[in-house]
C-alpha atoms as a PDB file:
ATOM      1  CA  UNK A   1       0.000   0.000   0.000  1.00  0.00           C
ATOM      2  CA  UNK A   2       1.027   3.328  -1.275  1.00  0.00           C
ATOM      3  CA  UNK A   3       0.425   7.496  -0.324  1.00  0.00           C
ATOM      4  CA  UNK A   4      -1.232   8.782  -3.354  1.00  0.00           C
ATOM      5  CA  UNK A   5       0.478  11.972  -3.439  1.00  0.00           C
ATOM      6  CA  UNK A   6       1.658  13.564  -0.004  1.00  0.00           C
ATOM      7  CA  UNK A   7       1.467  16.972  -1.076  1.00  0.00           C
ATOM      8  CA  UNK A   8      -2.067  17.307   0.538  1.00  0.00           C
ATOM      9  CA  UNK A   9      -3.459  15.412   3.322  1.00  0.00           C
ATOM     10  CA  UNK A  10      -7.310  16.114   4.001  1.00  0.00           C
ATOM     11  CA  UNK A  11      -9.531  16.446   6.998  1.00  0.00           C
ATOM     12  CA  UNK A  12     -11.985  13.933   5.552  1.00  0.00           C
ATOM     13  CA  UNK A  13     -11.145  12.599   1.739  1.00  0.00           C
ATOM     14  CA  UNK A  14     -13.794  11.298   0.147  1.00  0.00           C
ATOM     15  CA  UNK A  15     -15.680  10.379  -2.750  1.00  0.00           C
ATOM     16  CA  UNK A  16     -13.119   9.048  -5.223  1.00  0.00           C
ATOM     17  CA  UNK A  17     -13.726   8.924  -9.036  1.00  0.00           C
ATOM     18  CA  UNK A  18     -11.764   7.430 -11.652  1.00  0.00           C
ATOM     19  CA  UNK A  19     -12.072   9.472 -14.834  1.00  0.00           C
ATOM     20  CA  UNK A  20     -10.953   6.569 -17.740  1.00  0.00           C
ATOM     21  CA  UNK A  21     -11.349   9.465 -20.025  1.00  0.00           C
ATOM     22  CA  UNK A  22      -8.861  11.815 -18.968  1.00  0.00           C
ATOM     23  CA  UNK A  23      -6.676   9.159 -16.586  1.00  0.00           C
ATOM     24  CA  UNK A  24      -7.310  10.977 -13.839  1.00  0.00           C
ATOM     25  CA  UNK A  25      -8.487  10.339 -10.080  1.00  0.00           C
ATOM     26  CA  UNK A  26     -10.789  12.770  -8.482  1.00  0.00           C
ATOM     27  CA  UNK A  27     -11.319  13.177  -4.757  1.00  0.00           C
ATOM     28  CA  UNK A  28     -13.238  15.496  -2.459  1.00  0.00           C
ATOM     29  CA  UNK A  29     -11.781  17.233   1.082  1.00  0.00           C
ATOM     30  CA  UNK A  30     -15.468  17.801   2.861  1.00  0.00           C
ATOM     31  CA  UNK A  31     -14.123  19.942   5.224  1.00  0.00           C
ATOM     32  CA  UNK A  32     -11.691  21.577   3.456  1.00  0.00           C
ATOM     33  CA  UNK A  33     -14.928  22.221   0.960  1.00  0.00           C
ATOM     34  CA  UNK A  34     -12.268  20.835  -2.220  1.00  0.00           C
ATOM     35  CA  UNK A  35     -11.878  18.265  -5.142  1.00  0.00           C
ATOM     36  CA  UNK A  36      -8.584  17.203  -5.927  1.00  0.00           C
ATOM     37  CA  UNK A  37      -7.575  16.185  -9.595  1.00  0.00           C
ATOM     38  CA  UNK A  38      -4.582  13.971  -9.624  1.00  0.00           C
ATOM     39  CA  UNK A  39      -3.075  12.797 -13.084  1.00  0.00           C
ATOM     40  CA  UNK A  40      -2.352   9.627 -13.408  1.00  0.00           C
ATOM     41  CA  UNK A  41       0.899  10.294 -15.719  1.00  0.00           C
ATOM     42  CA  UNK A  42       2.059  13.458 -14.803  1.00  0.00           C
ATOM     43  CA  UNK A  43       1.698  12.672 -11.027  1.00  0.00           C
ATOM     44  CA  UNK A  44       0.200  16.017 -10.475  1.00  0.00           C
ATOM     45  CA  UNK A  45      -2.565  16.605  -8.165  1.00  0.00           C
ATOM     46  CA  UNK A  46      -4.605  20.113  -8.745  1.00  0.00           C
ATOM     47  CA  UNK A  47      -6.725  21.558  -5.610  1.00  0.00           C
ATOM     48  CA  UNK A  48     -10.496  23.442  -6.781  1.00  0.00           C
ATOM     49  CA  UNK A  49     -12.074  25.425  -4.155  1.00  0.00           C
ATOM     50  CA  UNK A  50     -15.406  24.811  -4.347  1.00  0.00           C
ATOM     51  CA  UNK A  51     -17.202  27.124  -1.669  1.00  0.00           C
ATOM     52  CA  UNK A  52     -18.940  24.548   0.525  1.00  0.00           C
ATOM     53  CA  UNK A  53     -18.811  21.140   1.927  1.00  0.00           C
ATOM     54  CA  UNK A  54     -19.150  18.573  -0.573  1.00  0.00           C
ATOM     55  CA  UNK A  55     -19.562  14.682  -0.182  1.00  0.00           C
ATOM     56  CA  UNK A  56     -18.795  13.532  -3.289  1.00  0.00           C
ATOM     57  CA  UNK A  57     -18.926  14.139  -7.618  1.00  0.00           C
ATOM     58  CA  UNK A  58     -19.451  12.267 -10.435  1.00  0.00           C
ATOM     59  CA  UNK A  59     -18.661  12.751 -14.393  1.00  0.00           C
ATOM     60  CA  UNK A  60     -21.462  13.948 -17.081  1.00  0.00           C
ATOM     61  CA  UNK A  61     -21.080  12.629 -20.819  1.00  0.00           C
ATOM     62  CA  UNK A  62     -19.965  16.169 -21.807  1.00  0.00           C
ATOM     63  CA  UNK A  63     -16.616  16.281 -19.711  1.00  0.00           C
ATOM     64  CA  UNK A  64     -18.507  18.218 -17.180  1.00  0.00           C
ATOM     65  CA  UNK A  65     -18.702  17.831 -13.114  1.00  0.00           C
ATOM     66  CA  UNK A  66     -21.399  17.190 -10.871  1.00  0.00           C
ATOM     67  CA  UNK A  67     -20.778  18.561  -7.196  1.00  0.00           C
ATOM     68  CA  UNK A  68     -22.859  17.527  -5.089  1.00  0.00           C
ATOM     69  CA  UNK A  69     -22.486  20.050  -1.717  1.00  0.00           C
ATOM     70  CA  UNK A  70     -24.997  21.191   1.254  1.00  0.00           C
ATOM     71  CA  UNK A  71     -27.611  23.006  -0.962  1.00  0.00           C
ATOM     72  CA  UNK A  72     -27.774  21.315  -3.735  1.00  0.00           C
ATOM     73  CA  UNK A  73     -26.225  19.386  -6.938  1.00  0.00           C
ATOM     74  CA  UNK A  74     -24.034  21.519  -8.971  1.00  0.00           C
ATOM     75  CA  UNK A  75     -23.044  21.157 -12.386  1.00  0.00           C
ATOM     76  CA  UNK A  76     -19.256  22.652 -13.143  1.00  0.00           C
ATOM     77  CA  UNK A  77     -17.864  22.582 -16.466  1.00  0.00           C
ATOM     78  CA  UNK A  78     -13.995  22.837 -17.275  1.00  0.00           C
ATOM     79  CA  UNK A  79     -13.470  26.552 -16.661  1.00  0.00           C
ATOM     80  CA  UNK A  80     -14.754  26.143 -13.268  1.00  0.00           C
ATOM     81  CA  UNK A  81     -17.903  27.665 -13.649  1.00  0.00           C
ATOM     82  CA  UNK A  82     -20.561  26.160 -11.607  1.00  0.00           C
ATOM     83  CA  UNK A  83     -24.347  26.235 -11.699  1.00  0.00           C
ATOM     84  CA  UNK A  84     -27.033  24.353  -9.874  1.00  0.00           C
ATOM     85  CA  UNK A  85     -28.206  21.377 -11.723  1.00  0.00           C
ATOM     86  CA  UNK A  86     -31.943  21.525 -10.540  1.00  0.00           C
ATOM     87  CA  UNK A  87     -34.434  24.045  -9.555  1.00  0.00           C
ATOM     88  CA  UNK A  88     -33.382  25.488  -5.856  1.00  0.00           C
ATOM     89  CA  UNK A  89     -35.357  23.828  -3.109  1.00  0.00           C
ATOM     90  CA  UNK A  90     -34.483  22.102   0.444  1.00  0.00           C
ATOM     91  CA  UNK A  91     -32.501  19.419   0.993  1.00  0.00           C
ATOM     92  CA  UNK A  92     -33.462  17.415   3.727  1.00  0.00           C
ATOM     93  CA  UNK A  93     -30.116  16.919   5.811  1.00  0.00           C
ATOM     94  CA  UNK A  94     -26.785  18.463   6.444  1.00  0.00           C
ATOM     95  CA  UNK A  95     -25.270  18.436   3.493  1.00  0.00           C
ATOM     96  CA  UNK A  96     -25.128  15.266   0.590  1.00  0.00           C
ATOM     97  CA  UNK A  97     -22.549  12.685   1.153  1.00  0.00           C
ATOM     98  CA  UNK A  98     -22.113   9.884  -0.982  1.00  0.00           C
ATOM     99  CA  UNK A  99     -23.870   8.995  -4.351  1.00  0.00           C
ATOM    100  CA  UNK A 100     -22.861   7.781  -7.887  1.00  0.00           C
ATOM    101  CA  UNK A 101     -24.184   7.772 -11.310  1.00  0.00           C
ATOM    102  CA  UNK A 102     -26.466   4.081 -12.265  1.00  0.00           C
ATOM    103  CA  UNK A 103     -26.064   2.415 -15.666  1.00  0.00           C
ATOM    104  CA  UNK A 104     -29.526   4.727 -16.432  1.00  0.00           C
ATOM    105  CA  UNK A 105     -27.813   7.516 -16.436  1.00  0.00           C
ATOM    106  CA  UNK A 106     -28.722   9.099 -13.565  1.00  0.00           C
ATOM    107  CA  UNK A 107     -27.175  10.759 -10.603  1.00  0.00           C
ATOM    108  CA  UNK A 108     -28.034   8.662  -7.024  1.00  0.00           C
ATOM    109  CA  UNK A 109     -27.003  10.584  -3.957  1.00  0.00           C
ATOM    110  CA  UNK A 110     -27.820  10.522  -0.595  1.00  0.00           C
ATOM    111  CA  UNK A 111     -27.673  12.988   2.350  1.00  0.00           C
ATOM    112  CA  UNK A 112     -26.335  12.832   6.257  1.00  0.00           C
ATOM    113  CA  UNK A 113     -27.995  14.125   9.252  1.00  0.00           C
ATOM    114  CA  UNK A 114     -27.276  13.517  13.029  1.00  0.00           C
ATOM    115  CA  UNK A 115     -30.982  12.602  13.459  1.00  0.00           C
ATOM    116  CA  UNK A 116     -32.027  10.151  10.738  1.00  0.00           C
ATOM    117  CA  UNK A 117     -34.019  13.029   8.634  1.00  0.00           C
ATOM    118  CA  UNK A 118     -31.332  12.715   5.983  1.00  0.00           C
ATOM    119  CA  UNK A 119     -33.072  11.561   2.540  1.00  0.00           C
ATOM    120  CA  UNK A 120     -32.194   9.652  -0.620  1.00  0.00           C
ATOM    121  CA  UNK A 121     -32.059  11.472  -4.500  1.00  0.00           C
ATOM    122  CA  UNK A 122     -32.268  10.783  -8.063  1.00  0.00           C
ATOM    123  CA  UNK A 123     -31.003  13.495 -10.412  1.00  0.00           C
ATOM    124  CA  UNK A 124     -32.600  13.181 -13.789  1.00  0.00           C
ATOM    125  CA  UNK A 125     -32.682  15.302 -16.703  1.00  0.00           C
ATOM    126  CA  UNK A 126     -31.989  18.300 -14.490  1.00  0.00           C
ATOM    127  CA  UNK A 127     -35.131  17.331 -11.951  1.00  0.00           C
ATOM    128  CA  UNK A 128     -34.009  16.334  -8.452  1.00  0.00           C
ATOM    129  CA  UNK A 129     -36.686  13.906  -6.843  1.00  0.00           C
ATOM    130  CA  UNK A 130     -36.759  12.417  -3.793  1.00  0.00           C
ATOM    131  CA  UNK A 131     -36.539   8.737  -3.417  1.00  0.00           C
ATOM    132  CA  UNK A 132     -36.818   7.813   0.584  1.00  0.00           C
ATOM    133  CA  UNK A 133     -35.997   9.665   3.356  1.00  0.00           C
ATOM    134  CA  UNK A 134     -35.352   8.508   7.408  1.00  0.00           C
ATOM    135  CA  UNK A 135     -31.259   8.545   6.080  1.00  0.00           C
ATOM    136  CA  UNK A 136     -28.632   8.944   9.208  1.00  0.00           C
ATOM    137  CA  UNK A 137     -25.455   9.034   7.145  1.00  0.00           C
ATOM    138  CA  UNK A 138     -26.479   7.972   3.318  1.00  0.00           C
ATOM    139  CA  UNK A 139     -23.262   5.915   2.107  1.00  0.00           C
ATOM    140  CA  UNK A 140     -21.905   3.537  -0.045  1.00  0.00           C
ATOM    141  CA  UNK A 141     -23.753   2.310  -3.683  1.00  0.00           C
ATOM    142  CA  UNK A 142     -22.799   0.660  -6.611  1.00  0.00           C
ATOM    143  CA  UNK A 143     -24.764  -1.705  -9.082  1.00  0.00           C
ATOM    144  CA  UNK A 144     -24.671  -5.373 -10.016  1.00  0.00           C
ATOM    145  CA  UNK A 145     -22.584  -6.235 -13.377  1.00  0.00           C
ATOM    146  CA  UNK A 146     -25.951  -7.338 -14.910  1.00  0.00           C
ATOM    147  CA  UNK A 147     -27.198  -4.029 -13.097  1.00  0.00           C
ATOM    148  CA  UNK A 148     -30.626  -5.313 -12.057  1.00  0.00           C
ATOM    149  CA  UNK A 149     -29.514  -4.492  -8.459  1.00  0.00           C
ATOM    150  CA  UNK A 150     -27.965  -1.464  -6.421  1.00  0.00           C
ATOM    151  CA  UNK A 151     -26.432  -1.959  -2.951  1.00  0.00           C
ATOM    152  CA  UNK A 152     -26.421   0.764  -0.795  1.00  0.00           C
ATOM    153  CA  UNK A 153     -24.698   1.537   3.215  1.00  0.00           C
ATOM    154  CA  UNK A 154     -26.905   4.008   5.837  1.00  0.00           C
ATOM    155  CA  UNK A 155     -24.051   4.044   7.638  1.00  0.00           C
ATOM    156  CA  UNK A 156     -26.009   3.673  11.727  1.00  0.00           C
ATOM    157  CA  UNK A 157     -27.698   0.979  10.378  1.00  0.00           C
ATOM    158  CA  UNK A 158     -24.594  -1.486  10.268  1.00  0.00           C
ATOM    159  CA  UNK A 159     -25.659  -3.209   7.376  1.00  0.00           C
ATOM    160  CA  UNK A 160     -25.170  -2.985   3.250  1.00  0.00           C
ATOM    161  CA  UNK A 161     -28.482  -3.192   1.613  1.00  0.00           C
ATOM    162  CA  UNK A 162     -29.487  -4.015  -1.781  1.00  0.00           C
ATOM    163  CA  UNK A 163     -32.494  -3.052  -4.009  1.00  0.00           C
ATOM    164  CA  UNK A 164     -34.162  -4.382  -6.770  1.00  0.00           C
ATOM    165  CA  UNK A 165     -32.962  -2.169  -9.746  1.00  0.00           C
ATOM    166  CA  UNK A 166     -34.895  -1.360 -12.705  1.00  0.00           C
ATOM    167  CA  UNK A 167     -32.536   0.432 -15.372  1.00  0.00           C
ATOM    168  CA  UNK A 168     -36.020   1.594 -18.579  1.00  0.00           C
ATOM    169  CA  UNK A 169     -38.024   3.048 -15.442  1.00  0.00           C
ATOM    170  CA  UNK A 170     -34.999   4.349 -12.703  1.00  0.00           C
ATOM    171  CA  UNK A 171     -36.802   2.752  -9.533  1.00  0.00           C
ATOM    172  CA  UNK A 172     -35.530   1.025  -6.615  1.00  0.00           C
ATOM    173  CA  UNK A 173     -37.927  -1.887  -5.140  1.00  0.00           C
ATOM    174  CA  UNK A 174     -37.507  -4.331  -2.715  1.00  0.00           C
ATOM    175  CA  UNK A 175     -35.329  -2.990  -0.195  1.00  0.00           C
ATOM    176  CA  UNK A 176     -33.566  -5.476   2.105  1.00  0.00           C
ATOM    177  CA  UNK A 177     -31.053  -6.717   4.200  1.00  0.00           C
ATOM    178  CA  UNK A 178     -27.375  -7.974   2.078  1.00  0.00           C
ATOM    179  CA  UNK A 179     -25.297  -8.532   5.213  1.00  0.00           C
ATOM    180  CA  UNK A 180     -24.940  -6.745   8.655  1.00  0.00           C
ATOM    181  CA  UNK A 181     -21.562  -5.405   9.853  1.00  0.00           C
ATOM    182  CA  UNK A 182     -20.680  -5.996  13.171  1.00  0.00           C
ATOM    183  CA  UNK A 183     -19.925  -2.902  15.245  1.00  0.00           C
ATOM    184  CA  UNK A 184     -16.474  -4.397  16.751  1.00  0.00           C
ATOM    185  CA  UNK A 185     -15.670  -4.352  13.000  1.00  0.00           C
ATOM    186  CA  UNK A 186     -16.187  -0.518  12.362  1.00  0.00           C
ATOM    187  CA  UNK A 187     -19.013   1.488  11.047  1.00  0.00           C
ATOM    188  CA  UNK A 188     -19.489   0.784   7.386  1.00  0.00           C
ATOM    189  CA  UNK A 189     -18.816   3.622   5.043  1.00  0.00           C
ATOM    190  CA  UNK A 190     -18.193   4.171   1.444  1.00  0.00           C
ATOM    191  CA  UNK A 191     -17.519   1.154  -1.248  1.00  0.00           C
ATOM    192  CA  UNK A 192     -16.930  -0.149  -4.712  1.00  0.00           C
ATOM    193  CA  UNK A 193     -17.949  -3.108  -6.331  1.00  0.00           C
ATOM    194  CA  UNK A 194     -15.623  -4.976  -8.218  1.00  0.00           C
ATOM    195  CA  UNK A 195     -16.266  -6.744 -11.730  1.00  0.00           C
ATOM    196  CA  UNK A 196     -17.219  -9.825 -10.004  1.00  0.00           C
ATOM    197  CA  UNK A 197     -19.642  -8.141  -7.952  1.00  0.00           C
ATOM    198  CA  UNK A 198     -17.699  -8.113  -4.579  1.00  0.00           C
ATOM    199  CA  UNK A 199     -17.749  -5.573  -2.724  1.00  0.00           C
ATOM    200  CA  UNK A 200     -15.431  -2.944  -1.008  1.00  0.00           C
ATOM    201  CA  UNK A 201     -16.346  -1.852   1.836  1.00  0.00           C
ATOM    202  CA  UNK A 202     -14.423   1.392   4.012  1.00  0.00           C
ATOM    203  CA  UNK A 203     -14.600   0.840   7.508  1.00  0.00           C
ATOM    204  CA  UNK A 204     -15.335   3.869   9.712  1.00  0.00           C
ATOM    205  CA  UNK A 205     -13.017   3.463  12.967  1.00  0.00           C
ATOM    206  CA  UNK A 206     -12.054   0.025  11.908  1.00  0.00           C
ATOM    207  CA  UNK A 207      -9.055   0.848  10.115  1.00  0.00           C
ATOM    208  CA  UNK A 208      -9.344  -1.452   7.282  1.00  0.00           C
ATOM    209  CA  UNK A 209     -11.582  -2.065   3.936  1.00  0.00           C
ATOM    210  CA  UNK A 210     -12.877  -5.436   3.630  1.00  0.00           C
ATOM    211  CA  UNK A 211     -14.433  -7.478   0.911  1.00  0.00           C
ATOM    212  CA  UNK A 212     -17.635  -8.551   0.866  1.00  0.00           C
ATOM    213  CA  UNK A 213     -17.830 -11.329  -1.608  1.00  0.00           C
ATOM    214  CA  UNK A 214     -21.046 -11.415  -3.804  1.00  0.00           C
ATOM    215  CA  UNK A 215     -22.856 -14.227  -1.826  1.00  0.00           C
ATOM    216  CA  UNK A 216     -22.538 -11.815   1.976  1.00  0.00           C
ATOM    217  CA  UNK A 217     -19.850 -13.850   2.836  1.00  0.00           C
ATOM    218  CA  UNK A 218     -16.290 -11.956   4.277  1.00  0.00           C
ATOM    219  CA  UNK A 219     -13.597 -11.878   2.245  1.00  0.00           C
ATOM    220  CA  UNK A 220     -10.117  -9.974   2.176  1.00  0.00           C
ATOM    221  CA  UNK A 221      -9.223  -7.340   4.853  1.00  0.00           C
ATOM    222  CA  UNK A 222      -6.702  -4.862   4.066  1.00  0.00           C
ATOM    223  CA  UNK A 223      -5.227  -2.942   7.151  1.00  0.00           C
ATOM    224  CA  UNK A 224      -5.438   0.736   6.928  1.00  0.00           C
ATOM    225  CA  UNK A 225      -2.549   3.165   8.616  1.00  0.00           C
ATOM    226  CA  UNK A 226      -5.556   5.652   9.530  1.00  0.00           C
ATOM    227  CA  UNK A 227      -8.365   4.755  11.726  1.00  0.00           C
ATOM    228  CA  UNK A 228     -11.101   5.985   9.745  1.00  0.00           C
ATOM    229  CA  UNK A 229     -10.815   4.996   6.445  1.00  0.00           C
ATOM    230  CA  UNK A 230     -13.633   6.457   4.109  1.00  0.00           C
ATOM    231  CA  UNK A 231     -14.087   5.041   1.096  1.00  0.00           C
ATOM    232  CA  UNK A 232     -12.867   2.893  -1.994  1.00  0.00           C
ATOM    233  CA  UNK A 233     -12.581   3.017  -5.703  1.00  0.00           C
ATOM    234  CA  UNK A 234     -11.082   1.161  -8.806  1.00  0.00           C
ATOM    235  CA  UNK A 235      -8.332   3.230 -10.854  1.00  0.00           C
ATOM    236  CA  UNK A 236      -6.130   2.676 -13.229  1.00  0.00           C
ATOM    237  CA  UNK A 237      -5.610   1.956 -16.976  1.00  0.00           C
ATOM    238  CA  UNK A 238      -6.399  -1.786 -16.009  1.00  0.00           C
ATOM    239  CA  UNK A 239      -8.579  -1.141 -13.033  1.00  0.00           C
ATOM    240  CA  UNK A 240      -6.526  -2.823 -10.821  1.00  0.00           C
ATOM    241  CA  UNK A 241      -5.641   0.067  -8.596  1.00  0.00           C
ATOM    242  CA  UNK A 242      -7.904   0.181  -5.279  1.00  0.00           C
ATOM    243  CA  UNK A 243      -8.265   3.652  -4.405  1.00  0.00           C
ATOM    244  CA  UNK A 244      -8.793   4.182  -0.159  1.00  0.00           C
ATOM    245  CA  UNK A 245      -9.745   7.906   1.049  1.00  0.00           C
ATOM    246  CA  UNK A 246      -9.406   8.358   4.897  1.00  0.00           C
ATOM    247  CA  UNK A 247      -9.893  10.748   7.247  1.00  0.00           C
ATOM    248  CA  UNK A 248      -7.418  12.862   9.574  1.00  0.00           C
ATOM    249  CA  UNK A 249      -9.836  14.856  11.969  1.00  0.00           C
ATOM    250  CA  UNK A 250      -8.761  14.183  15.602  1.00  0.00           C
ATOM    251  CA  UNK A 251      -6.509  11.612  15.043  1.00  0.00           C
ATOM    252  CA  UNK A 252      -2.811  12.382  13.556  1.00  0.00           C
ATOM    253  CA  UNK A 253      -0.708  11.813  16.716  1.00  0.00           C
ATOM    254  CA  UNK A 254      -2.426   7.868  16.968  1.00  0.00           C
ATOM    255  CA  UNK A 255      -2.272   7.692  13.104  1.00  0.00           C
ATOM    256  CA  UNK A 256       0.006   9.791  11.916  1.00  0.00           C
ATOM    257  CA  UNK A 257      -0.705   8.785   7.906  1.00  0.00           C
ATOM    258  CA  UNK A 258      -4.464   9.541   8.592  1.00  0.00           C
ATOM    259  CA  UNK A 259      -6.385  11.792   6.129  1.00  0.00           C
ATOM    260  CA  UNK A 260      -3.818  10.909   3.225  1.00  0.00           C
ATOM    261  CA  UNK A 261      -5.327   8.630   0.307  1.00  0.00           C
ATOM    262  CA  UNK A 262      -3.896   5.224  -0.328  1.00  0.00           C
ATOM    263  CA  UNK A 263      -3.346   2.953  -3.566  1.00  0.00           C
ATOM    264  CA  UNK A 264      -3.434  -0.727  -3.265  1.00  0.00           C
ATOM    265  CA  UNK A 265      -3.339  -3.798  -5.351  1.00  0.00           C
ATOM    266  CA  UNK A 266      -5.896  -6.215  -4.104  1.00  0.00           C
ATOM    267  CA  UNK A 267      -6.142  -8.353  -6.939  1.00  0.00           C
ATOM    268  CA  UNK A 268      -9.696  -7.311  -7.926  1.00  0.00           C
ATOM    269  CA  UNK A 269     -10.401  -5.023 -11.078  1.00  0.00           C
ATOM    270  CA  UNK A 270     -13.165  -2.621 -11.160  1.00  0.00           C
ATOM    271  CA  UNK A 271     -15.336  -1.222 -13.543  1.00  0.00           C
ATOM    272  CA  UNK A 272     -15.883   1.771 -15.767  1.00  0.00           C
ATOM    273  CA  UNK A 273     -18.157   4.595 -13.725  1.00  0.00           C
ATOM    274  CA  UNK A 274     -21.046   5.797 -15.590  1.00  0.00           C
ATOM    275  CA  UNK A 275     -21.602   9.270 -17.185  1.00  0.00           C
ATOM    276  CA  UNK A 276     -24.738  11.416 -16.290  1.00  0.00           C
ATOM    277  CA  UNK A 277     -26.639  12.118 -19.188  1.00  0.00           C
ATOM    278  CA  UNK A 278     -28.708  14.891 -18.051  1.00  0.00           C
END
C-alpha cells in the first residue's frame, strides 16, 4: 500500500472517481470544501475550491462535473464555472454525502444528518426527486454487473443493503437486508464493487476495507494506517488500482498517515463509472 500523493493530506477525503477518459483520479476534502484532480501520468494533483462542503462528484457525458455540496447538486464545467443542476429547493439533511451515477444515467445521492431526517435522490434530466428519506449518514452504492440491483450503506444501520434495480423506469424496489456489519468491525462507510460483484467496503473506525464477496460472505481485509478509512474506488488503466480515502480529523498523533489517500493492489479489477446524461 502506497500514499497517493503527499502533497495534501485532508480532513476527511472522500468520494473518489476514476475518470478513464482523462486518466485521472478525483477526490473530495469535505471539510476543506475541495476536489482534488490527480493525473495519473504526470503525477500532479490540482486543488479546486469549491465554496462549501461537498460529499462527493461524479462525471457527465460532456466532460462536465457534478458537485454535489450542502444546498444542492451543482453542475461545473472545465473553466470552473458552476451552476445548480436543478431548480433550488431544500434538501433534507446536512449536506449530501455519498452517491454515484447508475447504468440509467442518472445521478443517485444521498444525504447525512445527526438525526435520521437525511433523505435519498435521483437526479434526472436536471429534476431532483426524492426517493426515501429517514437517512442517518447515506453511504456507499454501486450496481450489479448485470445491473438489475444497487447496494447501498446508511451508515447507523450497520448493514449494506441491496435493491431491486430497474434500469427503462430508474426505480428502486424491494429494499432489504445484504449482510450486517458488526460494530467491533467498524461502522461501514463508502464502497466499490468490483467486476465480479464483490464488494469494497471502508470501515469507519475500523481501520481497514474489507471485501464482501457477492454471496454476503467476508472476504479480504486490508489494514489501513488511519483509523477511519472512508471510502474505496477502482483506478487505473487496467482497473486494478484500489483507491482508499481516509480521514485525519482528531486523530494524527495515533495515526500519523491519517487523512492521506492510499493505492493498493488487491487483486480485484473494477469497472468503468457511468456518465450522467442529463
Amino acid at each position: 500500500m502506497v500514499v497517493l500523493n503527499k502533497s495534501f493530506r485532508c480532513s476527511v477525503s472522500e468520494g473518489p472517481l476514476w475518470d478513464d477518459d482523462n486518466n485521472r483520479l478525483y477526490f473530495v476534502d469535505i471539510l476543506g470544501e475541495c476536489i482534488f484532480k490527480f493525473d495519473y501520468e504526470s503525477r500532479n494533483i490540482e486543488k479546486i475550491e469549491v465554496g462549501q462542503q461537498i460529499g462527493c462528484m461524479a462525471l457527465c457525458e460532456n466532460g462536465d462535473l457534478l458537485l454535489a455540496m450542502q444546498d444542492g447538486i451543482y453542475r461545473m464545467n472545465q473553466k470552473g464555472e458552476k451552476v445548480l443542476a436543478h431548480q433550488p429547493m431544500k434538501i433534507k439533511g446536512r449536506r449530501f454525502n455519498d452517491g454515484k451515477v447508475g447504468p440509467d444515467g442518472c445521478f443517485y445521492v444521498g444525504t447525512t444528518d445527526y438525526n435520521s431526517e437525511g433523505a435519498f435522490y435521483r437526479l434526472k434530466n436536471g429534476v431532483l426527486e426524492e426517493l426515501f428519506d429517514g437517512c442517518g449518514c447515506s453511504n456507499g452504492l454501486d450496481w450489479s454487473l448485470d445491473n438489475t440491483k444497487m447496494f447501498y450503506c446508511d451508515t447507523p444501520l450497520q448493514k449494506i443493503e441491496v435493491f431491486d434495480f430497474d434500469v427503462h423506469n430508474n426505480s428502486l424496489s424491494n429494499r432489504r437486508t445484504f449482510v450486517e456489519i458488526e460494530k467491533s468491525l467498524g461502522t461501514p462507510d463508502g464502497f466499490s464493487m468490483d467486476c465480479d460483484d464483490n464488494i469494497w467496503l471502508a470501515l469507519w473506525g475500523g481501520n481497514a476495507v474489507i471485501e464482501i464477496k457477492n454471496n454476503g460472505s467476508f472476504g479480504d481485509r486490508i489494514e489501513v494506517p488511519a483509523i477511519k478509512a472512508s471510502c474505496t474506488c477502482f483506478a487505473g488503466e487496467n482497473l486494478d488500482d484500489l483507491i482508499i480515502t481516509t480521514a485525519s480529523k482528531d486523530d494524527e498523533e495515533t495515526y500519523p498517515m491519517s487523512g492521506y489517500v492510499f493505492v493498493h493492489k488487491c487483486g480485484a479489477k473494477g469497472k468503468k463509472p457511468f456518465k450522467y446524461r442529463g
